[in-house]
Protein backbone atom coordinates (compact mmCIF):
# COMPACT_ATOMS: atom_id res chain seq x y z
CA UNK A 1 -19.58 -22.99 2.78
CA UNK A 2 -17.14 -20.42 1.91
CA UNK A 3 -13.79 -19.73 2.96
CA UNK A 4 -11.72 -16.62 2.73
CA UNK A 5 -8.20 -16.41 1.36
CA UNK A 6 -6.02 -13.75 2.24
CA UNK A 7 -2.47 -13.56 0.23
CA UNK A 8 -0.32 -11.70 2.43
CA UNK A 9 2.80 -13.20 1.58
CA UNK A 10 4.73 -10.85 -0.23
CA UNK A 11 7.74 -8.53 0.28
CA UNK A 12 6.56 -5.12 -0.18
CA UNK A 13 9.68 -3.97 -2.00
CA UNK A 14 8.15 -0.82 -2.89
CA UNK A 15 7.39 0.05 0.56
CA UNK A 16 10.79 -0.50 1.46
CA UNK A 17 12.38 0.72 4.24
CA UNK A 18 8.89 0.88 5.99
CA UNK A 19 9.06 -3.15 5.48
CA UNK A 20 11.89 -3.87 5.91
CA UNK A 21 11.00 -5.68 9.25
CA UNK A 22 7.44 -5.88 9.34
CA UNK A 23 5.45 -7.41 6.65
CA UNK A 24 3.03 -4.89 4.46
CA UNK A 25 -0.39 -6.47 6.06
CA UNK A 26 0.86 -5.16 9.22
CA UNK A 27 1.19 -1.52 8.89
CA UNK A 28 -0.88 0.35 10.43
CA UNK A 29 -3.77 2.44 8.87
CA UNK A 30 -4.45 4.97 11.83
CA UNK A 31 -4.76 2.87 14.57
CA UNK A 32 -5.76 -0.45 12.97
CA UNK A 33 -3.28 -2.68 11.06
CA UNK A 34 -3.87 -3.57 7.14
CA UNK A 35 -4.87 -7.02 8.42
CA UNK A 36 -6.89 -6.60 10.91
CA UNK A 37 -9.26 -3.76 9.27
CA UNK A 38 -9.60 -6.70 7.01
CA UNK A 39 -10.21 -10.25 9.72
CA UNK A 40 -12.52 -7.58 11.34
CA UNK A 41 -14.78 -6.75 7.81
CA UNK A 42 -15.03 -10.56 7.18
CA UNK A 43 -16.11 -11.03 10.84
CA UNK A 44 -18.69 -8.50 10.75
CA UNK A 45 -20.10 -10.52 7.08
CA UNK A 46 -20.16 -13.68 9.05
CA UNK A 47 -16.91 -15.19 7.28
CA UNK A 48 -15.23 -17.01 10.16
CA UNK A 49 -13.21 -19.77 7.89
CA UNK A 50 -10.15 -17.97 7.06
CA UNK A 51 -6.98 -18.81 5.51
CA UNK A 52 -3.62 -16.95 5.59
CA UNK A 53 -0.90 -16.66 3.17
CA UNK A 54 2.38 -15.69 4.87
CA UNK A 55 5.96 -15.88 3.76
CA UNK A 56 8.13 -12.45 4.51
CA UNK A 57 8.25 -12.47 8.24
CA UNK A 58 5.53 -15.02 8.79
CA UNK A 59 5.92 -15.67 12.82
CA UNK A 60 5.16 -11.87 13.30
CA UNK A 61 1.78 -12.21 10.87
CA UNK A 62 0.96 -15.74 13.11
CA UNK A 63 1.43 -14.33 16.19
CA UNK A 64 -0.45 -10.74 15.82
CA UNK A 65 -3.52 -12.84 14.52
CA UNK A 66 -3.55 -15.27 17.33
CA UNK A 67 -2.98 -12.88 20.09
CA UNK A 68 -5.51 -10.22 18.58
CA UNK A 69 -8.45 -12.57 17.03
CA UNK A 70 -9.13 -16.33 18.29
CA UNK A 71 -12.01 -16.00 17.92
CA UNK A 72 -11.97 -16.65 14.19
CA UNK A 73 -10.90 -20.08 12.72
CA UNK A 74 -7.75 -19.18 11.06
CA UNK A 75 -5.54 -21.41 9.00
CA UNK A 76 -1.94 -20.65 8.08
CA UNK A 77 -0.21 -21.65 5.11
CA UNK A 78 3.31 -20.96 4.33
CA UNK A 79 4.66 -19.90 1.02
CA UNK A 80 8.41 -21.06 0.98
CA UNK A 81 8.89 -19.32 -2.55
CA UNK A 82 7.97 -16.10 -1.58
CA UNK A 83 11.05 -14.29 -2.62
CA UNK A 84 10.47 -15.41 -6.17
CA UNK A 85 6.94 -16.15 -6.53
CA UNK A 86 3.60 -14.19 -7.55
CA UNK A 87 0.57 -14.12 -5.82
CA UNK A 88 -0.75 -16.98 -8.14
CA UNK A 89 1.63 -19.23 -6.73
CA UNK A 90 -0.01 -17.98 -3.39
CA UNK A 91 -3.11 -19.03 -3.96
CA UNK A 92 -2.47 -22.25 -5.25
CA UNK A 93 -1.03 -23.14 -2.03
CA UNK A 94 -4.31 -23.16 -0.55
CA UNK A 95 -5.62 -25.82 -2.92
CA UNK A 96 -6.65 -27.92 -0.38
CA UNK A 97 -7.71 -25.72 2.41
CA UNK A 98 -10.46 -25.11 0.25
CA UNK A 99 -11.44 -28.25 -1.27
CA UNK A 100 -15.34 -28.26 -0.84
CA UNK A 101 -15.70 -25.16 -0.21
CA UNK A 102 -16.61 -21.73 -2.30
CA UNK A 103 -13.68 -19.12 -2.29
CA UNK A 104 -13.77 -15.62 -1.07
CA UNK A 105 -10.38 -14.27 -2.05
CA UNK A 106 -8.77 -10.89 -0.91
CA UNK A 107 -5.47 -9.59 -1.37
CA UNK A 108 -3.58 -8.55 1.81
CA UNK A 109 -2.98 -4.59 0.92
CA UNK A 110 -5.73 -3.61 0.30
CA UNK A 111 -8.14 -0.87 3.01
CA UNK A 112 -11.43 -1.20 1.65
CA UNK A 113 -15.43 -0.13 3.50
CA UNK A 114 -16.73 -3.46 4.99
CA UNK A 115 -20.10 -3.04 3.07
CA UNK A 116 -18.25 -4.20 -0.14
CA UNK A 117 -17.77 -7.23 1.24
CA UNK A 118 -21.54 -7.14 2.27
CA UNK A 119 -22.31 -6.04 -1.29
CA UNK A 120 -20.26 -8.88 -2.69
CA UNK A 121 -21.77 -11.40 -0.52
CA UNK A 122 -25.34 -11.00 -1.62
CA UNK A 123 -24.70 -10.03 -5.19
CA UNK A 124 -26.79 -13.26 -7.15
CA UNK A 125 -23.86 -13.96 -9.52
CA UNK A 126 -22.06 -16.47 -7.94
CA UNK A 127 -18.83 -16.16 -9.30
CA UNK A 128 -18.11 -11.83 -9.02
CA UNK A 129 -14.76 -9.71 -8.56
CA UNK A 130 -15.28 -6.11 -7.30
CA UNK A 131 -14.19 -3.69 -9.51
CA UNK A 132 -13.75 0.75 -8.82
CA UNK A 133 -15.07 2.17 -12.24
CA UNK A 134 -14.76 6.15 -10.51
CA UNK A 135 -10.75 4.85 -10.80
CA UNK A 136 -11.24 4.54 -14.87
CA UNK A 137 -9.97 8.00 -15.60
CA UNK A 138 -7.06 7.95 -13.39
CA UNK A 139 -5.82 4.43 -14.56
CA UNK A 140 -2.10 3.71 -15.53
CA UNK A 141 -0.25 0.79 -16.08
CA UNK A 142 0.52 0.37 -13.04
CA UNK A 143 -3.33 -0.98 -12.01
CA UNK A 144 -5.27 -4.27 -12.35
CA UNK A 145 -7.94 -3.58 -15.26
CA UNK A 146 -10.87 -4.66 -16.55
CA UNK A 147 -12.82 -4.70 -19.73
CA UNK A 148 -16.23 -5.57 -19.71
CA UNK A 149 -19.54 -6.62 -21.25
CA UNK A 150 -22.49 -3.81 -21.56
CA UNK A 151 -23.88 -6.04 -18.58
CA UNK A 152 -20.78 -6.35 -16.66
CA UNK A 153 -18.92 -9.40 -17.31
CA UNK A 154 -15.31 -9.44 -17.69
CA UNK A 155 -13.76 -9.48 -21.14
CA UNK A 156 -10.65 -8.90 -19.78
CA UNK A 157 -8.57 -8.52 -16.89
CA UNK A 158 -4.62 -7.32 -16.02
CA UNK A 159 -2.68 -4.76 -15.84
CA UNK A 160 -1.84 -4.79 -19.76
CA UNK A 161 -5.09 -3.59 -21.04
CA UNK A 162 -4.66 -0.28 -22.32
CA UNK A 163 -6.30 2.75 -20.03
CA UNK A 164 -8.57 4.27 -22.59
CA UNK A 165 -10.57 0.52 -23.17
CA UNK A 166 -10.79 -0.35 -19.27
CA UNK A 167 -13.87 -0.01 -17.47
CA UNK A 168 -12.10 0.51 -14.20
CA UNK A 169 -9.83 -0.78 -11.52
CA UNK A 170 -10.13 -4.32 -9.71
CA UNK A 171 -10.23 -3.84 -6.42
CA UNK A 172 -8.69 -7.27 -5.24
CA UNK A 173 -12.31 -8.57 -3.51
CA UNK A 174 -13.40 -11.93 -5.52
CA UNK A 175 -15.67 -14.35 -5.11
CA UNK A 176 -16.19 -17.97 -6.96
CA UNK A 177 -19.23 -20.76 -6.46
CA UNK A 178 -16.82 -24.24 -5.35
CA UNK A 179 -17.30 -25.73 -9.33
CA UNK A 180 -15.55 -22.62 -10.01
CA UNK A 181 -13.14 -22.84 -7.54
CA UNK A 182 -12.12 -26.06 -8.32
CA UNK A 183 -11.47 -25.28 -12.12
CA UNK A 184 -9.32 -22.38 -10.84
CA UNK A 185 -7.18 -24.48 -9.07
CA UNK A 186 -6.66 -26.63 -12.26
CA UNK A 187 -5.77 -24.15 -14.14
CA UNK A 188 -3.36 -22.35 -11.98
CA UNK A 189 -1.81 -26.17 -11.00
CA UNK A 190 -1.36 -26.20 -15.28
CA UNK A 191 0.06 -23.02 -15.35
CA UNK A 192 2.92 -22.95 -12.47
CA UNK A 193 3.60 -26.96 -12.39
CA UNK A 194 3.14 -27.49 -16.12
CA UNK A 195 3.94 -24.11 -17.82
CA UNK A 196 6.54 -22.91 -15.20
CA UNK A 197 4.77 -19.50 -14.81
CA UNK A 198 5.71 -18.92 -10.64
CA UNK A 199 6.04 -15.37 -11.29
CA UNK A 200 2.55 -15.25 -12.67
CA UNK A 201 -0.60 -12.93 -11.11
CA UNK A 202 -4.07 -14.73 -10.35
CA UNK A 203 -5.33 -12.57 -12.71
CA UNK A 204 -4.20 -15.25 -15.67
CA UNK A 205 -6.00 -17.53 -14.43
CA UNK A 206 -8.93 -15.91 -14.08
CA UNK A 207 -7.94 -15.29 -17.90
CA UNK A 208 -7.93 -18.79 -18.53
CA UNK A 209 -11.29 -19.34 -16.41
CA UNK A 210 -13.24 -16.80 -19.21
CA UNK A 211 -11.67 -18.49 -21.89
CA UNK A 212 -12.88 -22.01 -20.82
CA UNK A 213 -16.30 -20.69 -21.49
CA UNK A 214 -16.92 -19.64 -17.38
CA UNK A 215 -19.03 -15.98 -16.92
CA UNK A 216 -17.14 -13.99 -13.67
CA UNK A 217 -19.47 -10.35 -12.92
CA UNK A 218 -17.55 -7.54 -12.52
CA UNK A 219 -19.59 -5.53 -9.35
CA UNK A 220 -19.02 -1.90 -9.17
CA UNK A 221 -17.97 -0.72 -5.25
CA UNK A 222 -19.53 2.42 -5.37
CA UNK A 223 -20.62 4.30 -3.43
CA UNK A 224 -18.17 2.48 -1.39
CA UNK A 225 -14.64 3.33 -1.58
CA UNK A 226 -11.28 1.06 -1.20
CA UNK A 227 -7.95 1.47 -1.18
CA UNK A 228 -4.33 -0.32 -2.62
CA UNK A 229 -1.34 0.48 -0.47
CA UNK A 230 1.63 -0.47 -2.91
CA UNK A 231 4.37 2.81 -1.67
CA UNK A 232 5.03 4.94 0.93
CA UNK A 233 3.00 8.15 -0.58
CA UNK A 234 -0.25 5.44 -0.48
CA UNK A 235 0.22 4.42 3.14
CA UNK A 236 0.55 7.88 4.15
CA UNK A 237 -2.47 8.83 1.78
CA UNK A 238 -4.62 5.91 3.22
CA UNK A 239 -4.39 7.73 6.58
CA UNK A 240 -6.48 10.28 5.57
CA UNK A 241 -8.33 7.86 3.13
CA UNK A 242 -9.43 6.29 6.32
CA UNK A 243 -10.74 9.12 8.07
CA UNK A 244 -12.87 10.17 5.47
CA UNK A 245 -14.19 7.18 3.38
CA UNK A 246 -14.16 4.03 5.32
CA UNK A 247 -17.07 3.26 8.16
């Protein structure tokens, strides 16, 4: 069965003052919050196992998800670190939330069309991260990139690949098979507990994962559209972005 991970434990420095009190999965997008555009897209794909990342003002994330969905089966886990962790550090909290289980795994900024996670869902490689290759010739260093295969499978992935050899953006939607899953959280236990790396991104790992001889399909979103709300000038941009792209 799979489970969904959402990492929304973060800061949101760069949205600062905007976040300065509320927590970055909690802004709203015209009249729906970050979060709940997102609990309401894995509803409507049938994902009802859910687990929560929180940190920065975690009792406001707790009680806007209990009060607006119980219906869905939602587990909280608390990242103590958050001030001086990455999302890595994140995810390997919810090692054993997800023991058994297959991992859906979606970062908490992020406005994306629901049929991506449909898309994702049915795609026959069981171990696939959605990627935006319309976003290749806008790319900076700034993004999460990927280099791929002629048939799609990453070579590479983080924001240090250059621009001009990156097939496009990854859109923070990823999927792993539970063998998978469970080699991910090996590796990221070796690389924060053993290697020290707590300011590390997922991405790493994932890295590691490729290296270790695992195949991870890189799934193009279009035609759908999504979204990354890192500053100010994206929130306000998504507001329009929502009007126009996302069903």
């Amino acid at each position: 069965m799979t489970k969904a991970v959402i990492l929304a434990a973060g800061l949101a420095q760069r949205l600062k003052p905007i976040t300065n009190y509320t927590p970055k999965s909690l802004l709203k997008i015209g009249n729906k919050t970050i979060l709940g555009m997102t609990l309401e897209s894995l509803s409507e794909n049938q994902i009802s196992e859910i687990v929560i990342v929180v940190g920065f003002e975690a009792a406001q994330i707790q009680q806007y998800v209990r009060k607006n969905y119980p219906q869905l089966s939602i587990e909280f886990v608390y990242n103590a670190e958050y001030e001086f962790t990455n999302n890595a550090y994140s995810l390997l909290l919810t090692q054993k939330a997800l023991e058994g289980h297959s991992l859906l795994l979606l970062d908490g900024d992020i406005v994306f069309d629901s049929l991506i996670l449909k898309k994702l869902l049915l795609c026959e490689e069981e171990n696939t991260l959605a990627f935006n290759k319309a976003h290749k010739n806008f790319l900076t260093s700034e993004e999460i990139k990927v280099r791929l295969t002629q048939d799609n499978y990453i070579i590479e992935i983080s924001k240090d690949i250059k621009p001009i050899l990156a097939t496009g953006e990854s859109v923070g939607i990823h999927r792993f098979s539970e063998p998978t899953t469970h080699m991910l959280y090996h590796i990221l236990h070796q690389q924060i507990h053993q290697q020290h790396q707590m300011d590390e991104f997922y991405e790493s790992a994932f890295e590691e994962l490729i290296h270790q001889g695992e195949k991870i399909y890189a799934m193009d979103i279009a035609p759908y559209n999504s979204m990354e709300i890192d500053t100010e000038a994206d929130w306000h941009a998504a507001n329009k972005f929502v009007n126009i792209h996302i069903s």
